[in-house]
Protein backbone atom coordinates (compact mmCIF):
# COMPACT_ATOMS: atom_id res chain seq x y z
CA UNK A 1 97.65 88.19 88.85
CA UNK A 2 95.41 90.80 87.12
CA UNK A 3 94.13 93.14 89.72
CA UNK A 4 90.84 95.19 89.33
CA UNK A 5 91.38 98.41 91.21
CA UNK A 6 88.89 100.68 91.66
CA UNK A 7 87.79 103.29 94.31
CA UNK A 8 85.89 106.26 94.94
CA UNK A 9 82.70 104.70 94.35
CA UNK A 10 80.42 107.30 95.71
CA UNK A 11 76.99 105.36 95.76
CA UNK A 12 76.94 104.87 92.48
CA UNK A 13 75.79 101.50 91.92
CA UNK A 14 75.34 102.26 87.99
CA UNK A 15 79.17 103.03 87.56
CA UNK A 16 79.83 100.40 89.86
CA UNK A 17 78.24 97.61 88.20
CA UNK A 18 78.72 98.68 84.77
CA UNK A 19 82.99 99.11 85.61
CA UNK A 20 82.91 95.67 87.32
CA UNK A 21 81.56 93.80 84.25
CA UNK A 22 83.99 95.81 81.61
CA UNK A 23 86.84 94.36 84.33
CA UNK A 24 85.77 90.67 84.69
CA UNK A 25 85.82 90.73 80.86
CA UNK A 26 89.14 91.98 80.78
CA UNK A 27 90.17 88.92 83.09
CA UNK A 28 90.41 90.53 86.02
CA UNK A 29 91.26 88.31 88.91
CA UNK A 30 90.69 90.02 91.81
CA UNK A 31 89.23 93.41 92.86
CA UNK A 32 90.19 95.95 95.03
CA UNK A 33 89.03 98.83 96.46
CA UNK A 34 90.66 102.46 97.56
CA UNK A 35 87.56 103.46 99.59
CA UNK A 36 85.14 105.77 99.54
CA UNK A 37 82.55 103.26 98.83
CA UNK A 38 80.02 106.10 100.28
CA UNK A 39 79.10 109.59 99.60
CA UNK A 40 78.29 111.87 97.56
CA UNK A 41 75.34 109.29 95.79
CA UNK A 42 72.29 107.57 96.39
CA UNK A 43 72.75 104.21 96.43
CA UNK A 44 75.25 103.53 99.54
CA UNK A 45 73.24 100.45 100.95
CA UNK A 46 73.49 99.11 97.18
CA UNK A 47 76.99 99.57 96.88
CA UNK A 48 78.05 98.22 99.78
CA UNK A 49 75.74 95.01 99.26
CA UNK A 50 77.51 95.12 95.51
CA UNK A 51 81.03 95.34 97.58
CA UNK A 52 80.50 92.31 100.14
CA UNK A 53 78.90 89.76 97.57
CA UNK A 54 81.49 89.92 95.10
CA UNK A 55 84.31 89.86 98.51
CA UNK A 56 86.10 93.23 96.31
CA UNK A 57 88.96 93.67 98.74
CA UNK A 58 88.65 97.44 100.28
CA UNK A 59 89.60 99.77 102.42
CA UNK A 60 88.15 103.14 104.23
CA UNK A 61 87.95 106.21 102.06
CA UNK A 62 87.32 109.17 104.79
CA UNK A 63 83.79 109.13 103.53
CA UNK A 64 83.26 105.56 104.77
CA UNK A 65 85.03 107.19 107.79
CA UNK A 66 83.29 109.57 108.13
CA UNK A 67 80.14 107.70 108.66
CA UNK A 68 81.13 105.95 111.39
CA UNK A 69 81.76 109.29 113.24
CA UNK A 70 79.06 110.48 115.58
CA UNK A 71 80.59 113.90 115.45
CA UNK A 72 80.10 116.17 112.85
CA UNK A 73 83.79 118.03 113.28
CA UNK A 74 84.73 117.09 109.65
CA UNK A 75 86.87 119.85 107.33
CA UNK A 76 84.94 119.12 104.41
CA UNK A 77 81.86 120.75 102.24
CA UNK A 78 78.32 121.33 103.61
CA UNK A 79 77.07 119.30 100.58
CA UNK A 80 79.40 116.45 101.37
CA UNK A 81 78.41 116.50 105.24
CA UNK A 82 74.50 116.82 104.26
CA UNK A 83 75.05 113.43 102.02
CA UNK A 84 76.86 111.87 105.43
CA UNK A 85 74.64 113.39 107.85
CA UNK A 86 71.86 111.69 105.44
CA UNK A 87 73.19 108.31 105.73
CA UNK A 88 73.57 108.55 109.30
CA UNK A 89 70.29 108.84 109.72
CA UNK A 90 68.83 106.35 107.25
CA UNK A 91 71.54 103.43 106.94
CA UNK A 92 71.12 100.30 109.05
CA UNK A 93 73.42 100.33 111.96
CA UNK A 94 74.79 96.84 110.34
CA UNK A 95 75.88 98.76 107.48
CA UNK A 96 77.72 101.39 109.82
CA UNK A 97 79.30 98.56 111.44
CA UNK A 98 80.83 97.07 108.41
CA UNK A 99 82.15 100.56 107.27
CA UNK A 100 84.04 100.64 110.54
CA UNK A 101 85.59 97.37 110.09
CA UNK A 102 87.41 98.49 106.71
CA UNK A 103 91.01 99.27 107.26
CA UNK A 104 93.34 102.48 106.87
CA UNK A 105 95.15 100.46 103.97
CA UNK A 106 96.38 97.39 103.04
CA UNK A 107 98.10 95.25 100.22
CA UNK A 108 97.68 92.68 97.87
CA UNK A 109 100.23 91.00 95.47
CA UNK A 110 103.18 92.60 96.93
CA UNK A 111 101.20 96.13 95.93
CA UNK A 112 100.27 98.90 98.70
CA UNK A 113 96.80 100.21 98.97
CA UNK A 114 95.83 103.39 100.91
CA UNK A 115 92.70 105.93 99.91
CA UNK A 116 94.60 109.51 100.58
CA UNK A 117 97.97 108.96 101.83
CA UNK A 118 100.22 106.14 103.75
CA UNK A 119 99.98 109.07 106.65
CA UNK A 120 96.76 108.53 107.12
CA UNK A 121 96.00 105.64 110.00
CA UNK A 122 93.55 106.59 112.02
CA UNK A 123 91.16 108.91 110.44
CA UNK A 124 92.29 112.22 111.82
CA UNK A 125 93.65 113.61 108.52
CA UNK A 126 93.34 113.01 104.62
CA UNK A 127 95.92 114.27 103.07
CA UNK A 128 95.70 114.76 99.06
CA UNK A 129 98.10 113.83 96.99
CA UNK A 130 98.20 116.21 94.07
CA UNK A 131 101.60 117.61 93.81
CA UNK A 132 105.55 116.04 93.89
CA UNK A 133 105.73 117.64 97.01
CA UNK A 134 102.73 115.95 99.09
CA UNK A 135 103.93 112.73 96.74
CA UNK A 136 107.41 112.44 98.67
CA UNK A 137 106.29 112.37 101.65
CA UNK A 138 104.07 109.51 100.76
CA UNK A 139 107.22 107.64 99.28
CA UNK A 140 109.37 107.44 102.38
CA UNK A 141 106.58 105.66 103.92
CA UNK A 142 105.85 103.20 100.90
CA UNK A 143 108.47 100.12 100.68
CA UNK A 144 106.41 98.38 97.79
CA UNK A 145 107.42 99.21 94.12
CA UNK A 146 104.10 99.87 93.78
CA UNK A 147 100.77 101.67 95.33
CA UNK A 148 97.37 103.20 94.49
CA UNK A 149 95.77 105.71 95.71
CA UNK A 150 92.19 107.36 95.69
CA UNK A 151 90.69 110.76 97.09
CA UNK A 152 91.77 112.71 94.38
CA UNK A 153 89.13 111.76 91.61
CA UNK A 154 91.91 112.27 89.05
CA UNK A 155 93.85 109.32 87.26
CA UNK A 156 97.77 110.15 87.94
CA UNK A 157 100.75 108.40 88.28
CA UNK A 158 103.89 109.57 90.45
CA UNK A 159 107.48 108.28 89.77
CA UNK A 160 109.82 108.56 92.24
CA UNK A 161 114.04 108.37 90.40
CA UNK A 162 116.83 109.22 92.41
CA UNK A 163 115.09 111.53 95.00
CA UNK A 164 112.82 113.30 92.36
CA UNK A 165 109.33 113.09 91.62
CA UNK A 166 107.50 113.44 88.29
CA UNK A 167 103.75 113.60 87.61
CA UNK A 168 101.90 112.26 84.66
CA UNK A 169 98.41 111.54 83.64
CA UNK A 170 97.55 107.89 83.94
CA UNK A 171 97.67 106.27 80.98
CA UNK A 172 98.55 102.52 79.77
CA UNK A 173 101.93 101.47 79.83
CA UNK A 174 104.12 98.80 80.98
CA UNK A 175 105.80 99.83 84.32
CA UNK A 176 108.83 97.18 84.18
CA UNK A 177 110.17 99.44 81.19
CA UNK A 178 109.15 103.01 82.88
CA UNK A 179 112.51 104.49 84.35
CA UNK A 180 111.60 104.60 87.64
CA UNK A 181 112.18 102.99 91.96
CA UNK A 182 108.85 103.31 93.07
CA UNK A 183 105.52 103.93 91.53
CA UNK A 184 102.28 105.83 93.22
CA UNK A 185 99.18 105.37 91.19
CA UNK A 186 95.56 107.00 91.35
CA UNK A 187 93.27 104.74 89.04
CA UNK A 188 90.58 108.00 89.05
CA UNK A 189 86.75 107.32 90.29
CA UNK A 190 84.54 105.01 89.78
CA UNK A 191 81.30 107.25 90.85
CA UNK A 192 82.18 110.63 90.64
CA UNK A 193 85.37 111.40 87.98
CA UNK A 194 87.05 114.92 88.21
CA UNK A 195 89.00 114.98 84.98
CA UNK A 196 86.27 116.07 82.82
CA UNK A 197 85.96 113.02 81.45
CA UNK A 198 82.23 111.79 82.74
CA UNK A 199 83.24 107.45 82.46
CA UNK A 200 83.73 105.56 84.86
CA UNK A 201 87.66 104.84 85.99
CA UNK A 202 89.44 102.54 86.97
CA UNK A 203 92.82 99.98 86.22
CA UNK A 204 93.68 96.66 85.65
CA UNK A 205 97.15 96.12 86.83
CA UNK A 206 98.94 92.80 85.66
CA UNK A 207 101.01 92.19 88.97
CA UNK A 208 104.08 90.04 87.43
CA UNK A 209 104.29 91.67 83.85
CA UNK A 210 103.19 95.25 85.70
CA UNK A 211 101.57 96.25 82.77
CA UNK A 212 98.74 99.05 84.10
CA UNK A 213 95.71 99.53 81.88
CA UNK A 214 93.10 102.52 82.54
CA UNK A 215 90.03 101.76 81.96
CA UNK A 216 87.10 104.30 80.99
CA UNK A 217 83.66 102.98 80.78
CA UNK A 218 79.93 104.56 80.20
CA UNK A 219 77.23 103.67 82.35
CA UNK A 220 73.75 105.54 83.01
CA UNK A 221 74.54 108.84 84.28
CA UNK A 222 70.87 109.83 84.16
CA UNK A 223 69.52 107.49 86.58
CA UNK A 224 72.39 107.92 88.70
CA UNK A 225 71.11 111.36 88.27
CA UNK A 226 67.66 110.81 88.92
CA UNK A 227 68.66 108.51 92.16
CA UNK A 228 69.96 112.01 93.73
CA UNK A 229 67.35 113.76 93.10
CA UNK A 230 64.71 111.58 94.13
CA UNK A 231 66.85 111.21 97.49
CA UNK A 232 66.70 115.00 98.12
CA UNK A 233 70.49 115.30 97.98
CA UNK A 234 72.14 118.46 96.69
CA UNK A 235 71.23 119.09 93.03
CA UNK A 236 74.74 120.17 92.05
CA UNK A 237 75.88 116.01 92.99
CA UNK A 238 73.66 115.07 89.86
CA UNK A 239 74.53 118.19 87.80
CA UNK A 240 78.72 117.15 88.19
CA UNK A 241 78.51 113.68 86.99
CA UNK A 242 77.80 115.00 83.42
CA UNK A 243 80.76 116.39 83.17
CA UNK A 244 83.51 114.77 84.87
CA UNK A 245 84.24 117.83 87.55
């Protein structure tokens, strides 16, 4: 099956839709999502009405977490908890609701799908995965072959040989003939990349050949732009997206 993963959408319904379309051209299958659906953007209700319709599989980033959460203890930027706090107060409780029905992680074709880390189950932490270090610990909890990851904004994969970890940039290959016992993959974000690389990203991931295509795509960065501004969101959300950081 070819798999459409994608994650970290951030309300951005431009780089949603526009990395949807360059997917179902490709022949994607079925879509999934490694949460974070929220955040960060302006167009959360949009997103998550994108989300439901086309029934993309997903999980809960710890911004869709976050959400849910009527208490504001949350170790993460003031700009990040103003977006949240903004939400809160205008989403439909409906919309809440669903958020809070989205699980810590899941799989799909035999593949694993978690946002930060296979630690993470109920919310309390969210780990990043960055390093071969944070990446092992992952491992012993992963029995799949396979598994992608979000929260990092960066497209990487980790191979785990013999007890050792190696970290490389994502790029497309065919995983059946990378040297390799198990596989940890970040397909990068849809709605807010951190690469420096201002496209949309995201994978299609050919479950029985295990090829793994990353795909970048352009989509209107200005009215995503625009959308923040208009919202009265920090002005340094709009001023990242141009370049990718």
């Amino acid at each position: 099956m070819l798999l459409g993963v994608i994650g970290d959408i951030h309300g951005n319904i431009e780089a949603l839709t526009a990395t949807y379309e360059a997917l179902k051209e490709a022949g994607c299958q079925k879509f999934v999502c490694t949460g974070d659906i929220v955040g960060y953007g302006a167009s959360p209700l949009e997103c998550i009405d994108f989300v439901r319709d086309k029934k993309i599989h997903s999980i809960r980033g710890n911004h869709d977490h976050y959400t849910t959460q009527k208490n504001t203890d949350w170790n993460i930027q003031p700009y990040a908890k103003q977006v949240i706090q903004w939400m809160q107060n205008t989403m439909p409780q409906d919309y809440i609701d669903w958020l809070d029905t989205l699980p810590y992680h899941t799989e799909v074709e035999g593949v694993q799908f978690v946002h930060s880390s296979l630690e993470c189950t109920d919310g309390k932490s969210w780990p990043y995965i960055l390093s071969a270090q944070s990446a092992l610990f992952h491992f012993f909890l992963q029995n799949s072959k396979c598994c992608f990851y979000g929260h990092t904004h960066i497209p990487l994969i980790f191979i785990l040989n013999r007890g050792n970890v190696t970290i490389e940039m994502l790029t497309t290959r065919n995983i059946a003939k990378t040297k390799g016992e198990k596989f940890l993959f970040n397909s990068g974000s849809v709605g807010q990349p951190r690469d420096f690389d201002s496209r949309a990203a995201s994978v299609l991931f050919d479950t029985k050949k295990l090829d793994i295509t990353l795909f970048r795509v352009k989509y209107n960065v200005e009215q995503t732009q625009l959308k923040i501004l208009a919202a009265g969101l920090p002005s340094q959300l709009a001023e990242r997206l141009s370049s990718g950081q």
